[in-house]
Protein backbone atom coordinates (compact mmCIF):
# COMPACT_ATOMS: atom_id res chain seq x y z
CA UNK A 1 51.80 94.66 -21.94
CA UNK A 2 54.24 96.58 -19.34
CA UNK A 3 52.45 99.92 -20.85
CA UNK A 4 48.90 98.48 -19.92
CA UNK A 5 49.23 97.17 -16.41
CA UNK A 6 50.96 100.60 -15.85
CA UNK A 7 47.52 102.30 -17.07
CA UNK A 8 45.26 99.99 -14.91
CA UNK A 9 47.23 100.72 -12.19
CA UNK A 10 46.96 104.36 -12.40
CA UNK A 11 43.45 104.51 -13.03
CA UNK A 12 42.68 102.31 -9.39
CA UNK A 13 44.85 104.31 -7.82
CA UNK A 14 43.38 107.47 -8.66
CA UNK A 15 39.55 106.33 -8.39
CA UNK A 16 39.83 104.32 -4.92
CA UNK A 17 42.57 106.51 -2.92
CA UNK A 18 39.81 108.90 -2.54
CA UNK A 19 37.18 106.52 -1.36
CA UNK A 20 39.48 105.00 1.00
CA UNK A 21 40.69 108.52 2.52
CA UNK A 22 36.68 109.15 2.79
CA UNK A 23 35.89 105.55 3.92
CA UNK A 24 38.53 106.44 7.32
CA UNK A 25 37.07 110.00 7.99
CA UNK A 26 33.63 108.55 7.89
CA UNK A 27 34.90 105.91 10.48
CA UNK A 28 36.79 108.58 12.38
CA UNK A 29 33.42 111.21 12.81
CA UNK A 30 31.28 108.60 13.72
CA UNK A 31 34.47 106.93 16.23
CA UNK A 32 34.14 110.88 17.90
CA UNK A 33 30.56 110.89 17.54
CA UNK A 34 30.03 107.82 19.86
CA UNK A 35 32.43 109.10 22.31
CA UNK A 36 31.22 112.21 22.62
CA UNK A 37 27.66 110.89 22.96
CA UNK A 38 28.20 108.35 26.02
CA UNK A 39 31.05 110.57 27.68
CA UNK A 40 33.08 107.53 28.07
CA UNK A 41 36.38 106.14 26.66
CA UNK A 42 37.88 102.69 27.12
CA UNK A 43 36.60 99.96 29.71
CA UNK A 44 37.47 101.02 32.92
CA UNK A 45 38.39 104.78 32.57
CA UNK A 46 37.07 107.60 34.09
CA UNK A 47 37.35 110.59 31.48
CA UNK A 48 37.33 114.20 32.79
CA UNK A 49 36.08 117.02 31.17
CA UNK A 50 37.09 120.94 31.78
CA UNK A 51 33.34 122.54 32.49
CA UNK A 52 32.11 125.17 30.00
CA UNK A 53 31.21 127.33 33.28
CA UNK A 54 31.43 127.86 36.65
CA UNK A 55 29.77 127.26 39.53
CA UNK A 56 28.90 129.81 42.08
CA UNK A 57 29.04 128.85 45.84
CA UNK A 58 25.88 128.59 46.78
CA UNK A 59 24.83 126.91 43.45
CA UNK A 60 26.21 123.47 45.01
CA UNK A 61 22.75 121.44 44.46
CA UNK A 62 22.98 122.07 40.43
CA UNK A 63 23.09 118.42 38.59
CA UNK A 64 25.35 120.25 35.78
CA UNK A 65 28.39 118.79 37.45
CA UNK A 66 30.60 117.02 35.79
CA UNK A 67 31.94 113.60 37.12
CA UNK A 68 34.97 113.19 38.66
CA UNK A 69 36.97 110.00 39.27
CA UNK A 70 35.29 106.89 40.88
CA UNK A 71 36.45 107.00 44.48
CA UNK A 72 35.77 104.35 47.35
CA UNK A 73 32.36 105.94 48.64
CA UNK A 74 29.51 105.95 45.23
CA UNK A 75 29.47 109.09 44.15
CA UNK A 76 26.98 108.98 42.30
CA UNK A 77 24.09 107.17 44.67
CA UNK A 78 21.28 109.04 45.04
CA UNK A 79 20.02 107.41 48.50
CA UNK A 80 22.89 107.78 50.84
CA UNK A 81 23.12 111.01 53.16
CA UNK A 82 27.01 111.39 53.81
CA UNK A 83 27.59 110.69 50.08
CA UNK A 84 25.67 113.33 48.47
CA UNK A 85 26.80 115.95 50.99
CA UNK A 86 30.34 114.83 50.36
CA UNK A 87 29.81 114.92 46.65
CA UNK A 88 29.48 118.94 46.63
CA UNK A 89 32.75 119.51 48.06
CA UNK A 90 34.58 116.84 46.12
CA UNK A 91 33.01 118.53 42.82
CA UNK A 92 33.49 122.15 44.42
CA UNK A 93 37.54 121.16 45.32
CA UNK A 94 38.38 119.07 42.11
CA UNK A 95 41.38 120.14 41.27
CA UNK A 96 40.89 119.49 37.31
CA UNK A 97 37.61 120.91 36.80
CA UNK A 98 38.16 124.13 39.29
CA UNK A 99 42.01 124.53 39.58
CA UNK A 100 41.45 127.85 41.30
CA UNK A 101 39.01 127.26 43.65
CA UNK A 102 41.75 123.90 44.90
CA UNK A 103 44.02 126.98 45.14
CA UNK A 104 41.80 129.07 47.32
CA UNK A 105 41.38 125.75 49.37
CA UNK A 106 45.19 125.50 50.09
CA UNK A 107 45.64 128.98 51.11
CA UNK A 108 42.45 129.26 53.14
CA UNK A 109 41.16 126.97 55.75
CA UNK A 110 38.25 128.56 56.78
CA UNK A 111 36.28 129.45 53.48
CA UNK A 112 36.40 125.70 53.60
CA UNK A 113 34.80 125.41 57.42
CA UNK A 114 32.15 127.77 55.65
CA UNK A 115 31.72 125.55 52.61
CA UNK A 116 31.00 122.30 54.83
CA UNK A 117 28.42 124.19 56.50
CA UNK A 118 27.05 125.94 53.22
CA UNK A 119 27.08 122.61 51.47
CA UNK A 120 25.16 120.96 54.71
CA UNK A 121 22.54 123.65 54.71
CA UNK A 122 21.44 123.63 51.10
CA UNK A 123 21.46 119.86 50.59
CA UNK A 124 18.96 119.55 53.71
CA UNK A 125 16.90 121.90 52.41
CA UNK A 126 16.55 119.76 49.59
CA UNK A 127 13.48 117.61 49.65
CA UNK A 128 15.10 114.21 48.42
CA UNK A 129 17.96 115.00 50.86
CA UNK A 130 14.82 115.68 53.64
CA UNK A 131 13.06 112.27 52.69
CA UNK A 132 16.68 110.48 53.52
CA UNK A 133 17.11 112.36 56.63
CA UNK A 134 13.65 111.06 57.91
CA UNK A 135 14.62 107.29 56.84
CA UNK A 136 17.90 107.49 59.37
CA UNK A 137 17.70 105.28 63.10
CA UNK A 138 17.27 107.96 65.52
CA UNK A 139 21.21 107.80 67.04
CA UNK A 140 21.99 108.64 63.46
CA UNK A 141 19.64 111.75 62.80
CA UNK A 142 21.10 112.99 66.15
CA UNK A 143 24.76 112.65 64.51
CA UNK A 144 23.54 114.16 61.72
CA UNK A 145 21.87 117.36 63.63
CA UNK A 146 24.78 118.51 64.71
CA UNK A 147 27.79 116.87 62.15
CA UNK A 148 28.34 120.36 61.00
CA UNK A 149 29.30 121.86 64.31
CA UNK A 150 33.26 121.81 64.86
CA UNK A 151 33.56 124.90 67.44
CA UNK A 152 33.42 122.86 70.41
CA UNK A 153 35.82 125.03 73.47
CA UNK A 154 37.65 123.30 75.74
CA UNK A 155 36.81 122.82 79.92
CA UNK A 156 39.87 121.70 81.04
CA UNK A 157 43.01 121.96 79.43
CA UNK A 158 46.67 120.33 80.35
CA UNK A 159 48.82 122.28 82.52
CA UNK A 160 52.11 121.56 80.12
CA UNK A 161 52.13 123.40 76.43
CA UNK A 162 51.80 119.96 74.91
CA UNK A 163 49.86 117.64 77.35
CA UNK A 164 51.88 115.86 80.57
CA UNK A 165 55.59 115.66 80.13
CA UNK A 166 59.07 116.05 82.40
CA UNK A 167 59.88 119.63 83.07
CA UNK A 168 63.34 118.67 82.42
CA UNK A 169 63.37 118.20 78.80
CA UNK A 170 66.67 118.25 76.80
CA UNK A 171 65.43 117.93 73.53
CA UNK A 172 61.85 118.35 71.74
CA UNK A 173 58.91 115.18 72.81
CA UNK A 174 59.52 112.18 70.46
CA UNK A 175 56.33 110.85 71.06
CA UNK A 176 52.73 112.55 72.42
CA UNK A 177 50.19 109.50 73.75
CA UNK A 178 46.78 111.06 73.03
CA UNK A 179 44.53 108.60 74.47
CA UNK A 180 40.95 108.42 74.02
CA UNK A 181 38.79 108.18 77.43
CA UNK A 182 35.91 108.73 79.13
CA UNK A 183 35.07 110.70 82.61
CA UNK A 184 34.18 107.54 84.07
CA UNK A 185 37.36 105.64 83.30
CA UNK A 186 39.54 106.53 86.11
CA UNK A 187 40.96 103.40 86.67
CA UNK A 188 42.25 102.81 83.01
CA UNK A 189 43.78 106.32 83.29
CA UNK A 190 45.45 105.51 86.37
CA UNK A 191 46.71 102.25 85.15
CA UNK A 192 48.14 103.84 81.98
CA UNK A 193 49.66 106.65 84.19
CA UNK A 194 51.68 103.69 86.15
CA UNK A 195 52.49 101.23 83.08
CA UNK A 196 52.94 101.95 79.78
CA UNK A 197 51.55 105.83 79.96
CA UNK A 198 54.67 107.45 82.09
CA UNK A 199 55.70 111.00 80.81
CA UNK A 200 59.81 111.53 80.56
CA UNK A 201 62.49 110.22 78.90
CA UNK A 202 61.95 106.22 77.87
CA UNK A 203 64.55 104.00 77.31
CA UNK A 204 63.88 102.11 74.00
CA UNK A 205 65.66 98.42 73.09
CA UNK A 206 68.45 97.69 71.35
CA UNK A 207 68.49 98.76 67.74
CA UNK A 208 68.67 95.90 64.95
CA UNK A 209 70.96 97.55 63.33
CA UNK A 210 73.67 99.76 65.64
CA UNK A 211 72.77 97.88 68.60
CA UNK A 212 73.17 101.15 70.73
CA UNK A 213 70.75 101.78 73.51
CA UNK A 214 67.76 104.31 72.05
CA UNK A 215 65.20 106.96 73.79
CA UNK A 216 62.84 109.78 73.68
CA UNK A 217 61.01 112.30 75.65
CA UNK A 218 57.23 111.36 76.07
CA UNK A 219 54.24 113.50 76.88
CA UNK A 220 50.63 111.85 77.71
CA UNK A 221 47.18 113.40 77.13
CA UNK A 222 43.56 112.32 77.89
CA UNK A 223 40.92 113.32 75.42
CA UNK A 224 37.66 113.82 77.26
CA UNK A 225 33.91 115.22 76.22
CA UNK A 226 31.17 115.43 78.50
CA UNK A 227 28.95 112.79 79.84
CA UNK A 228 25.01 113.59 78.64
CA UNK A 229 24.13 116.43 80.74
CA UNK A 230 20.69 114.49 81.43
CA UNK A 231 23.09 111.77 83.30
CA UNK A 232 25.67 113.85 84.20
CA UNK A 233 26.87 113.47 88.14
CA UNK A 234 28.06 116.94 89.16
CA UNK A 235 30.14 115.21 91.49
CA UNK A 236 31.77 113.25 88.73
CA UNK A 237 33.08 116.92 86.74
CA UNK A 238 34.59 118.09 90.07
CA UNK A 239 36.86 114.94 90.55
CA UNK A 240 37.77 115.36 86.81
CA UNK A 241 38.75 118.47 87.66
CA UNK A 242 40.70 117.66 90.47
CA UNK A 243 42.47 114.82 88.24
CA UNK A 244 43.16 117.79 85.92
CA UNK A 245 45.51 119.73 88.80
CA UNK A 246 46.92 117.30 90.06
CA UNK A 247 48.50 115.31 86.88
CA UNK A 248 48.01 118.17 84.05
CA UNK A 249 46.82 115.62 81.36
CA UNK A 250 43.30 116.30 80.59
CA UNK A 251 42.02 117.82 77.68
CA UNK A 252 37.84 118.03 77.85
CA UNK A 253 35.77 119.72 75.17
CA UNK A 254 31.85 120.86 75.61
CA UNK A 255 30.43 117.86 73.33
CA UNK A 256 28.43 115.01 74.85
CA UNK A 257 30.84 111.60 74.91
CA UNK A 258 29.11 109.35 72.51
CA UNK A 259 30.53 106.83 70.06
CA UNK A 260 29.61 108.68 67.52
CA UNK A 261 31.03 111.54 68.36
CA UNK A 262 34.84 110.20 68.82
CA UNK A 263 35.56 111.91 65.25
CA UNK A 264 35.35 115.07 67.23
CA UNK A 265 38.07 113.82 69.16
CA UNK A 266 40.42 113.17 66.31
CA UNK A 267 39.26 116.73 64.39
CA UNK A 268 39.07 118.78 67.62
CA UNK A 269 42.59 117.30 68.76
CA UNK A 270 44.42 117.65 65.39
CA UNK A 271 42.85 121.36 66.00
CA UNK A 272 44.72 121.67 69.46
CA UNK A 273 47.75 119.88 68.54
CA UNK A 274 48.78 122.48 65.37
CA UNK A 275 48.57 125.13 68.21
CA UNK A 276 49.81 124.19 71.09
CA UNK A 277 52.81 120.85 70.10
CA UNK A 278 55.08 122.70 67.24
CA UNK A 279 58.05 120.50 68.40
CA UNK A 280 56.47 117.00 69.02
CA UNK A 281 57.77 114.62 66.25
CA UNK A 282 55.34 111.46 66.46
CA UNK A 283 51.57 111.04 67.77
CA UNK A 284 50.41 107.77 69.13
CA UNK A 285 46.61 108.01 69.23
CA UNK A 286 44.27 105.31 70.91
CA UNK A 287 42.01 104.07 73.32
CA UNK A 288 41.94 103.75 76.96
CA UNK A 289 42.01 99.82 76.92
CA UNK A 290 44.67 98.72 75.07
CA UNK A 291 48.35 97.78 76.31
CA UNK A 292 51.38 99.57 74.79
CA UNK A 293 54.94 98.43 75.01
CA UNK A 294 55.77 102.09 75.22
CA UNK A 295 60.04 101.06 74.78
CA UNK A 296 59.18 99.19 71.77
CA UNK A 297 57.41 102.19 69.89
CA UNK A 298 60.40 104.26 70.52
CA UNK A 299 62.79 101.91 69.36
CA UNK A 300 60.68 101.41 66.31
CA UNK A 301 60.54 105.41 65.52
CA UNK A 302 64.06 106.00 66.38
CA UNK A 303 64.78 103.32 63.41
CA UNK A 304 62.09 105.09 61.04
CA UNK A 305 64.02 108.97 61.73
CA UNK A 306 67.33 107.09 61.14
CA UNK A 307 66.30 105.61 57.74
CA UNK A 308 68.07 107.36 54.70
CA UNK A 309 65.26 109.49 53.27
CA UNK A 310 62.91 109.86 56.47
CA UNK A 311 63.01 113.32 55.62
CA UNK A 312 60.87 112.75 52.67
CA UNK A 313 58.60 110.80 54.00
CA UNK A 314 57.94 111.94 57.75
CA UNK A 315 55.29 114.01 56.53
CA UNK A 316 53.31 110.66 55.22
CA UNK A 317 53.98 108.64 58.15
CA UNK A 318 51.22 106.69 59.72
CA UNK A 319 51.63 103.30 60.91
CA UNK A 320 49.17 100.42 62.76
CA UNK A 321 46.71 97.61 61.99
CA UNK A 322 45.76 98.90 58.42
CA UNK A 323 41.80 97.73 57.25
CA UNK A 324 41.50 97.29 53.86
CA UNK A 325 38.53 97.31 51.73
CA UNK A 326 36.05 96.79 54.90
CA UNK A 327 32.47 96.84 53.84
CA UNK A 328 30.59 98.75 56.15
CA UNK A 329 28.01 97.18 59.13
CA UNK A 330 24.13 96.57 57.99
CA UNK A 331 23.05 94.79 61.40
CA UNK A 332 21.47 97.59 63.46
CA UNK A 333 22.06 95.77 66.85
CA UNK A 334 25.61 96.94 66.06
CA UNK A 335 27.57 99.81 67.60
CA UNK A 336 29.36 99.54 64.14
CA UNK A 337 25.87 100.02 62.37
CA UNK A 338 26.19 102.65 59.27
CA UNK A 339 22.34 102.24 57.42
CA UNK A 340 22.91 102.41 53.49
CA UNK A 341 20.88 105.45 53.29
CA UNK A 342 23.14 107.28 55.37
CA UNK A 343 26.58 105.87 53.79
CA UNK A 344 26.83 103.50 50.40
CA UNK A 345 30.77 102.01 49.18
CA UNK A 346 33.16 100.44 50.68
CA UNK A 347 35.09 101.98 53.62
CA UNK A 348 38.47 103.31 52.45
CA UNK A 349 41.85 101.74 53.80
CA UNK A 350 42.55 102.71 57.10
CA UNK A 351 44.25 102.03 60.58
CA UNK A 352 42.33 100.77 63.37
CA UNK A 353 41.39 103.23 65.72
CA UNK A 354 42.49 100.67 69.13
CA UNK A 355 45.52 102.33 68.43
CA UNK A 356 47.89 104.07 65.66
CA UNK A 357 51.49 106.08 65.40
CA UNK A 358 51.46 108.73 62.89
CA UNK A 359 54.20 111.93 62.77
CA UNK A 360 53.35 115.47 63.78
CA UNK A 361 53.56 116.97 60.11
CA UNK A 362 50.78 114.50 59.44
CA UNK A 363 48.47 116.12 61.90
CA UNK A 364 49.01 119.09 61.20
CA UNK A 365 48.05 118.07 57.49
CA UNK A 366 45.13 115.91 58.69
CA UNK A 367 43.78 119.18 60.22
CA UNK A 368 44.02 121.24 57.48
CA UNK A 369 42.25 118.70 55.05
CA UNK A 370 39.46 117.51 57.32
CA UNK A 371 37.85 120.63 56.96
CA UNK A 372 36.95 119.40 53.38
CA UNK A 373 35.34 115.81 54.52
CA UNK A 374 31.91 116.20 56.26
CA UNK A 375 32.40 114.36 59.79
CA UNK A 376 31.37 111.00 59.54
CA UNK A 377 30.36 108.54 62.42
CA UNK A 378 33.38 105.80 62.75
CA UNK A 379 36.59 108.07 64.00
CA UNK A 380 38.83 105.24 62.40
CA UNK A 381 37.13 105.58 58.94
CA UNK A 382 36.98 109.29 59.01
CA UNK A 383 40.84 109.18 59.29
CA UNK A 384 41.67 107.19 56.73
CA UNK A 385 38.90 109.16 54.51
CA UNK A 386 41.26 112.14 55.11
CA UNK A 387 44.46 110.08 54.29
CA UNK A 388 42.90 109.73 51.05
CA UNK A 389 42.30 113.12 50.41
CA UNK A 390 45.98 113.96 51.08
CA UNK A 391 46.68 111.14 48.72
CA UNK A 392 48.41 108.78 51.24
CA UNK A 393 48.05 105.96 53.22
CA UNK A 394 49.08 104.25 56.53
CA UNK A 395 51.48 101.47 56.37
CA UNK A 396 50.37 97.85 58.50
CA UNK A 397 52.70 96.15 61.01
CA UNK A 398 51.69 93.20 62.50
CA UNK A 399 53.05 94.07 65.74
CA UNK A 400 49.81 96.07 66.25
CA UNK A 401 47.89 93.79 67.54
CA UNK A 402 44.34 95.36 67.80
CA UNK A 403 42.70 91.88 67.75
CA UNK A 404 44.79 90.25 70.14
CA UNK A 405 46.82 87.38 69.67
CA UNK A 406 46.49 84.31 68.46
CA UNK A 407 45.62 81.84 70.89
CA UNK A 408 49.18 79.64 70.94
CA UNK A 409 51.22 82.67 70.61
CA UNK A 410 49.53 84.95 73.79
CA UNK A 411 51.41 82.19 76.26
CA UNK A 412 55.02 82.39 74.72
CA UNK A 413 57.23 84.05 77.25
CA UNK A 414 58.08 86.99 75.20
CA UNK A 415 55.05 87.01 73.49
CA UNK A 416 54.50 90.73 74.88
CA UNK A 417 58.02 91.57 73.85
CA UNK A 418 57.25 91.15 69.70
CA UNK A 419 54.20 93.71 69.81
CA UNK A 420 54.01 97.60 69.72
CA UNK A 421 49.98 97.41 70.70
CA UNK A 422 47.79 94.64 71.80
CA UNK A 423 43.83 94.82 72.41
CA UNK A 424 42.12 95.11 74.58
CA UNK A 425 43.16 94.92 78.16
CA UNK A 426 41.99 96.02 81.78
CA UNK A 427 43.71 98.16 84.32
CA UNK A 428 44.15 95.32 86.15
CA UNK A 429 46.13 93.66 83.21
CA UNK A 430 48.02 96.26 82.12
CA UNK A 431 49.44 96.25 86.06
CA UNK A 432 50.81 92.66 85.57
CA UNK A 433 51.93 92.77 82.12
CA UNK A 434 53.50 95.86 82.61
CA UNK A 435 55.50 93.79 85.81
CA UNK A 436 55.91 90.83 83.21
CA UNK A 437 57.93 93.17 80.46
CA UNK A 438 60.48 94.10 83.57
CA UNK A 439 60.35 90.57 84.45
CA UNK A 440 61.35 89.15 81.55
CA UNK A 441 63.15 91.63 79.97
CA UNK A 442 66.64 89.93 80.26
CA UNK A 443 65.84 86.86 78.25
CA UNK A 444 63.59 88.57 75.76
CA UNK A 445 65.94 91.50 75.16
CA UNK A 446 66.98 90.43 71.51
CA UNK A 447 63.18 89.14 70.69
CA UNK A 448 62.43 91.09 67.20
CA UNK A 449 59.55 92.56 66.24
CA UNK A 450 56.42 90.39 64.91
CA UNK A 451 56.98 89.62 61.59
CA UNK A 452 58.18 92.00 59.01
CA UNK A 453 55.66 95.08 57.60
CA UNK A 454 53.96 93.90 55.57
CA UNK A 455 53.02 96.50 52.44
């Protein structure tokens, strides 16, 4: 009986072992089959492929790309201006599909100020690209005319290597203010100047931790374009000038001074900054109506160099109101107003461009890597578009405050003591709350910081 179970045994073995092994390769070839057919593996993945060729330069309008990662723009959307023109270089500077070419982007900057402007000039020769072009509002075809132009010179330029500062410098600047105005906005300059804007050595607060008295060498800069030459007031450019000798704090480029066109600021000042502010260790960069408690920031630095691996992460550093996930604005009657056939996606996370504190090494690295990212019309969204192509991001603290306070906490008595940035204020304001920090700086001298940061 033992003999003839042993027989039966054999014989299944040998007659379905093969039809099994078949049965899994069968399931296997068609598994690789399927996979192969819809370029896709499991829910939610984003496979890349190495390309079969290459692509030339000026071949950048070929649809024998391969896809890259999702990102927070739609890559992939037909209908929006800024996205397709953005989607050459990102396919161009993959680093997985065309490892060399990311190479040749590291070690030269300006093949890619030439790519931006090849890429530009074949996609609007294109006809869809030509039909979505003629679909824009008119302020946005007028962005668009000239969003490839970077080469802007300067008309005035501060006196001091890096902007305003004390001739008596021990050590390098801690901190550059790079504030964003206009030529008509005297009076905020000169308030800013006489509060919370003074070049020299500032006295921060006590440290939470040592408590030892902290400090740091400022420096202050205005960044100016021009008014429209149609409107322009001759008279206007001469007492800019004048403002120029006598404080040494005005840097003016040749571009017209439109909303839009505060990206150039950011791009052309990252520009001048690499070249002319090797030493300066932080940046605060903001507008010419918001109030700074100036002692605050450089306390809050001086704790930031003083943490244990600063080193590592100075180069990273970026700090303010961080946006996250903001959906672009539809309604046309606002200043905001991005149409969907020039931009489709959400916004990427950013800072808010009232006012933000990143270090010098960032900059510098924001300068190099914007010329990869096509200008784009919302200088706070074009940053943090940048900050995502050098794989970082800025960190929020609620003591930037660039929707003001809430209503119960503005009339605290050190309410003005917890912030590092509040928005927006007039010169006017900025007078007396500038007074009000001396004023009550006795009782408020231990206040800490709003809140913790908040990752």
């Amino acid at each position: 009986m033992a003999q003839f179970h042993c027989r039966w045994r054999n014989v299944f073995v040998c007659v379905c072992t093969p039809c099994i092994c078949l049965l899994l390769m069968l399931v296997f070839l068609t598994a690789m089959v399927c996979m192969s057919m819809n370029g896709a593996g499991a829910p939610g993945t984003n496979v890349q492929e190495t390309p079969s060729h290459s692509v030339a330069p000026n071949d950048l309008r070929k649809k024998s790309f391969i896809p890259h990662a999702k990102t927070f723009w739609l890559a992939q959307d037909e209908g929006a201006f800024w996205n397709q023109l953005q989607l050459a270089i990102e396919r161009y500077f993959n680093p997985i599909l065309r490892p060399n070419d990311f190479r040749k982007r590291m070690e030269n900057s300006n093949f890619n100020e030439s790519l931006l402007m090849e890429s530009f000039i074949e996609l609007m020769d294109s006809d869809s690209m030509r039909k979505n072009f003629d679909k824009l509002s008119w302020q946005m075809q007028k962005f668009v005319s000239h969003m490839q132009k970077r080469d802007y010179p300067a008309i005035i330029q501060p006196d001091g290597v890096c902007g305003a500062g004390a001739k008596d410098e021990k050590e390098p600047p801690l901190l550059l203010l790079a504030i964003k105005t206009t030529e008509h906005n005297y009076k905020n300059r000169m308030a800013i100047r006489q509060t919370w804007g003074k070049e020299g050595w500032v006295s921060g607060h006590k440290n939470s931790s040592g408590g030892r008295e902290s400090g740091g060498y400022v420096r202050r800069v205005f960044l100016l374009g021009r008014e429209d030459p149609e409107e322009e007031d001759v008279s206007l450019s001469e007492l800019l000038q004048m403002e120029s000798e006598h404080y040494g704090d005005i840097l003016q480029w040749d571009f017209t001074d439109t909303f839009f066109n505060l990206t150039l600021k950011d791009v052309l000042f990252w520009s001048w900054f690499s070249g002319s502010c090797n030493q300066t260790v932080f940046v605060f960069k903001g507008d010419d109506d918001v109030f700074v408690n100036t002692p605050n920031i450089i306390t809050y630095l001086q704790d930031q160099l003083n943490k244990s691996q600063a080193n590592d992460t100075i180069a990273d550093f970026m700090v303010g109101d961080v946006i996250d996930s903001a959906i672009p604005h539809r309604v046309n009657n606002s200043k905001y107003f991005i149409p969907d056939s020039f931009y489709r996606g959400l916004y990427p996370t950013y800072a808010g461009g009232g006012g933000v504190v990143y270090s010098g090494l960032l900059a510098k690295r924001l300068h190099e890597i914007s010329k990869s990212v096509h200008l784009f019309p919302i200088d706070d969204v074009y940053v943090g578009m940048c900050m995502i192509r050098l794989n970082t991001h800025p960190i929020h603290h609620p003591a930037f405050l660039t929707f003001d306070f809430p209503e119960k906490e503005k009339k605290e008595l050190c309410s003005y003591h917890k912030i590092l940035l509040v928005h927006k204020r007039t010169p006017k304001q900025m007078v007396r709350l500038w007074a009000d920090l001396k004023r009550t700086q006795r009782p408020c001298w231990d206040v800490p910081l709003r809140n913790a940061v908040k990752k």
